[in-house]
Protein backbone atom coordinates (compact mmCIF):
# COMPACT_ATOMS: atom_id res chain seq x y z
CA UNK A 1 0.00 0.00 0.00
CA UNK A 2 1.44 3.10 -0.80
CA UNK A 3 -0.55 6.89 -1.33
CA UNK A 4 0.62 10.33 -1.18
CA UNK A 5 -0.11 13.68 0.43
CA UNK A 6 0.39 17.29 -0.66
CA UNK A 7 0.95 19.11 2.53
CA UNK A 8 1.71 22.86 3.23
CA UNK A 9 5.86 21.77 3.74
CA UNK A 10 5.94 19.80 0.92
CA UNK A 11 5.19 16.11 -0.41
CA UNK A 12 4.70 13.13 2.34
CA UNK A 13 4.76 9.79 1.39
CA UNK A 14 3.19 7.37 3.54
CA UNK A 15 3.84 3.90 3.22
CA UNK A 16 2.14 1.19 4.87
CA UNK A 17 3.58 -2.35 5.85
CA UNK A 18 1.30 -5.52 4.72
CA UNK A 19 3.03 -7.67 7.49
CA UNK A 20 3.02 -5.72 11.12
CA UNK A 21 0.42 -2.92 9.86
CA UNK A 22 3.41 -0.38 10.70
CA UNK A 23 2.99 2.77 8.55
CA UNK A 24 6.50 5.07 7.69
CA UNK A 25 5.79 8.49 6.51
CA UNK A 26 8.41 10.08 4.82
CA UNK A 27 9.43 13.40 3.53
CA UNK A 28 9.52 13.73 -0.48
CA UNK A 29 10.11 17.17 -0.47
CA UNK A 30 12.90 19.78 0.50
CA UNK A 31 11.39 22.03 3.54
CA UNK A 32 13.22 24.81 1.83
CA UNK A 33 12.16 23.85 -1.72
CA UNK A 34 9.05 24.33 -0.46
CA UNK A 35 9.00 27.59 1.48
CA UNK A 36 10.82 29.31 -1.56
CA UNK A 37 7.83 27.66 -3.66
CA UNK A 38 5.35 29.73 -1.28
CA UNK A 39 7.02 33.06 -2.32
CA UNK A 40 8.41 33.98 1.40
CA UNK A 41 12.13 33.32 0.83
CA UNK A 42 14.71 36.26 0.53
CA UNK A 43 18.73 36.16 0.00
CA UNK A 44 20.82 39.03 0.60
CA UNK A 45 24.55 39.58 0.17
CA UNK A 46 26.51 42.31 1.30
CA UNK A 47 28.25 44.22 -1.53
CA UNK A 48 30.80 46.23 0.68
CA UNK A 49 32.50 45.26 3.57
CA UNK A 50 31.43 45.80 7.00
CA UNK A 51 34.14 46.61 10.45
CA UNK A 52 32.47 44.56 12.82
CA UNK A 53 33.40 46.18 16.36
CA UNK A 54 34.86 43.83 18.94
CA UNK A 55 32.40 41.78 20.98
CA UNK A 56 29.48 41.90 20.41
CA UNK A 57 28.04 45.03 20.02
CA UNK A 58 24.82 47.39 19.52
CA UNK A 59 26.80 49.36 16.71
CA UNK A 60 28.05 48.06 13.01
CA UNK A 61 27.50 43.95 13.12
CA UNK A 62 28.22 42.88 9.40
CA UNK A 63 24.45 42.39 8.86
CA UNK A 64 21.35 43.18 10.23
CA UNK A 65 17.17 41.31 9.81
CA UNK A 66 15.41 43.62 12.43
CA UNK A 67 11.39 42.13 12.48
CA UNK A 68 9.85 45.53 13.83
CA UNK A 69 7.92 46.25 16.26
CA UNK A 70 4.07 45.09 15.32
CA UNK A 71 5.33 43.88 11.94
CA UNK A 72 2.61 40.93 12.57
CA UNK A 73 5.59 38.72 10.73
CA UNK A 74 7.86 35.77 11.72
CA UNK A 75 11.33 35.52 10.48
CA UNK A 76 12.97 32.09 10.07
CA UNK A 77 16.83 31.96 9.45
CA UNK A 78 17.26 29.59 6.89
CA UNK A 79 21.28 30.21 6.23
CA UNK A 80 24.05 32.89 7.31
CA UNK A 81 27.42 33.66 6.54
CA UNK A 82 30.56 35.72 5.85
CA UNK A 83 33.39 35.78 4.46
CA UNK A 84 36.65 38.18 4.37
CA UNK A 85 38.54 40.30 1.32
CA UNK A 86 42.12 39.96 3.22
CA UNK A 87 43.89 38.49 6.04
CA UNK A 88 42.12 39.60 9.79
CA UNK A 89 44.42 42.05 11.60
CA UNK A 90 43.51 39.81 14.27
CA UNK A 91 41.96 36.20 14.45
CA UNK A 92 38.35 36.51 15.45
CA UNK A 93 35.30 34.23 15.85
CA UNK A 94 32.05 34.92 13.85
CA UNK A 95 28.76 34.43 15.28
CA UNK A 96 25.18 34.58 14.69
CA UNK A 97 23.99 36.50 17.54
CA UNK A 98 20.30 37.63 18.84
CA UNK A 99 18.76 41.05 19.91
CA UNK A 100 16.11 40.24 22.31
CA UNK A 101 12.71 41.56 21.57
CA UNK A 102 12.82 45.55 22.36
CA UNK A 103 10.63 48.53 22.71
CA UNK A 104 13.21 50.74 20.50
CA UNK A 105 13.76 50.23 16.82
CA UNK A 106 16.86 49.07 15.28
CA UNK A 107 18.51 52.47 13.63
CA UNK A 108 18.77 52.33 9.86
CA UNK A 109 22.41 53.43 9.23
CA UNK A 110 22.75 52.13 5.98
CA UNK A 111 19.64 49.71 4.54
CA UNK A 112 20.64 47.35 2.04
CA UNK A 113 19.26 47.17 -1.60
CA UNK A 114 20.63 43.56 -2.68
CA UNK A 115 17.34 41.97 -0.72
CA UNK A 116 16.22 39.47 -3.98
CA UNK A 117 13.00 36.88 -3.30
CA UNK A 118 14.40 33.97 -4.19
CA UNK A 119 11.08 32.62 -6.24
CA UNK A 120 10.51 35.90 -8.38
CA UNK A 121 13.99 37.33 -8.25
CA UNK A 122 11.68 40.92 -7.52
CA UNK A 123 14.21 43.34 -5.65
CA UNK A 124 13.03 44.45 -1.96
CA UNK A 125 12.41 44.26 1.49
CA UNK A 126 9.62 42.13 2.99
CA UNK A 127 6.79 43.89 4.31
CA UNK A 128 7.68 44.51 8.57
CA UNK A 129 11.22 43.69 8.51
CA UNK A 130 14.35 45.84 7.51
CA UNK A 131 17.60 44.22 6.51
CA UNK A 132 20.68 47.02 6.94
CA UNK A 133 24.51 46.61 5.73
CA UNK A 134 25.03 48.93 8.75
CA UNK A 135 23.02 49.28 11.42
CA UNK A 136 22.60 50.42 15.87
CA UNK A 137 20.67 47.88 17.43
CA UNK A 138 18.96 49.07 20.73
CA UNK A 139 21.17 46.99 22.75
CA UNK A 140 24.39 44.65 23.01
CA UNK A 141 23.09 41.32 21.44
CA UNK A 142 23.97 37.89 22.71
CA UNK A 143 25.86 34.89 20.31
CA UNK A 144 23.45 31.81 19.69
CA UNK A 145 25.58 30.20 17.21
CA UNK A 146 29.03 29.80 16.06
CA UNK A 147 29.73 31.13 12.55
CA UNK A 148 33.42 29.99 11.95
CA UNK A 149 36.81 32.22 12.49
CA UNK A 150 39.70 33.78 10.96
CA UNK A 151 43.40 33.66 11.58
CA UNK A 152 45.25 36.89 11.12
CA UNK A 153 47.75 34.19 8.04
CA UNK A 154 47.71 35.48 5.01
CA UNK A 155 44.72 34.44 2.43
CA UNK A 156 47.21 33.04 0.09
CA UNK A 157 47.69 30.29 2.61
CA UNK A 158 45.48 27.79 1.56
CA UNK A 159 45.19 29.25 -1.36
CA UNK A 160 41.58 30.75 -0.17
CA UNK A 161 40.19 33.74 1.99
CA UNK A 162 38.43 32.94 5.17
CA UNK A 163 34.85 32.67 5.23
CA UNK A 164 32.27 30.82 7.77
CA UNK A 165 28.53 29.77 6.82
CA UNK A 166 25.66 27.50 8.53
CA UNK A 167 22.49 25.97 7.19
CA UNK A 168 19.76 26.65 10.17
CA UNK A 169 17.19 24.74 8.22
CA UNK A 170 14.53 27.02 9.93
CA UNK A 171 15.54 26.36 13.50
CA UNK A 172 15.86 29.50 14.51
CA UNK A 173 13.29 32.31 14.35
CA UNK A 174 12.56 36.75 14.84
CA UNK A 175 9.39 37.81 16.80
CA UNK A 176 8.93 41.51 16.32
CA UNK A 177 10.90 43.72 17.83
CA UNK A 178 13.64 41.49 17.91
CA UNK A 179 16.64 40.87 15.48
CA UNK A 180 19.66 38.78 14.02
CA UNK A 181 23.09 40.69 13.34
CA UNK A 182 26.23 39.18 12.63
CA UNK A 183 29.22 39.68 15.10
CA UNK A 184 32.85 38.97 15.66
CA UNK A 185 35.00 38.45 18.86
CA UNK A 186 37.48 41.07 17.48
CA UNK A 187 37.04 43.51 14.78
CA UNK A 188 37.36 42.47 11.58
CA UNK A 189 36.52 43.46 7.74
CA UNK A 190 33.65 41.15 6.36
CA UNK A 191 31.02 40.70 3.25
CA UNK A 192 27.76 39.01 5.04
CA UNK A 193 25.11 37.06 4.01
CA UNK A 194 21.88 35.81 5.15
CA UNK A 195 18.60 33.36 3.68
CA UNK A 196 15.58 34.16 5.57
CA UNK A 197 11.43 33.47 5.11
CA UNK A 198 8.72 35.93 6.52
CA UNK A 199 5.48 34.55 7.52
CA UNK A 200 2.37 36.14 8.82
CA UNK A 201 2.30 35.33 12.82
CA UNK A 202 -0.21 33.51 13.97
């Protein structure tokens, strides 16, 4: 026995066992496939470089998704990342790191315009959240994932420049008011990047 069903993340495909009556239900769709298939997906690269402050800060993290305040919206991380032009003056960790859910706005320094939806390729910000190349958040943030580091070595050794990235697959999410910012333990000079949905909240 064997049937399928269309589902709102994608294809399932039950199967049934003849023998013990045991039914598996698998997956035969890509979660992500299926949320850019909905239209709520957006990439965005950084086209300059960004001088993270050391620590993690409230003032220029490499990239900012602030949900604002009453947006109404959810933001799920699907990917981040960053990468460097030359060799760190100083080895540093990246992060991801979290700006708790605040009654101030994140300050606009510098909004980015490289925000693409990834189903129509339409240019743009999602309605209720901002994403900024520079940005002052209303308050230090705190890390909730590791990103990868640098060494201060040259980028010809290894014959690459160092960069850091992580699938989230969705597992970690904005309320309004609240927002994700890349940071590293020292300064250093960075392009960013981030994969992100927005849903309505319910």
């Amino acid at each position: 026995m064997e049937f399928e069903v269309q589902g709102d993340q994608g294809l399932f495909v039950p199967k049934g066992n003849r023998v013990n009556g045991t039914m598996l239900v698998q997956q035969g769709g890509s979660l992500f496939e299926a949320a850019v298939a909905r239209g709520n997906v957006f990439s965005v690269v950084s086209q300059t470089t960004v001088t993270t402050q050391a620590g993690l800060s409230a003032t220029t993290p490499g990239l900012t998704i602030a949900n604002l305040n009453g947006s109404g919206k959810e933001v799920i991380l699907w990917y981040a990342a960053w990468a460097t032009l030359v060799s760190a003056s100083a080895a540093f960790q990246a992060w991801l790191a979290y700006g708790a859910v605040h009654a101030t706005a994140v300050v606009a320094t510098t909004p980015s315009t490289t925000v693409i939806n990834s189903k129509t390729g339409a240019p743009g910000e999602p309605g209720g959240v901002r994403v900024l190349d520079v940005a002052t958040l209303p308050a230090a943030p705190v890390a909730v994932a590791l990103l990868g580091g640098a060494s201060s070595a040259a980028i010809t050794v290894g014959l690459q420049n160092a960069e850091g990235g992580r699938w989230f697959h969705g597992d970690r999410k904005l309320q309004s008011g609240s927002n994700f910012s890349i940071q590293t333990s020292t300064a250093g000079t960075i392009f960013t990047e981030f994969v992100f949905e927005v849903v309505d909240k319910v």
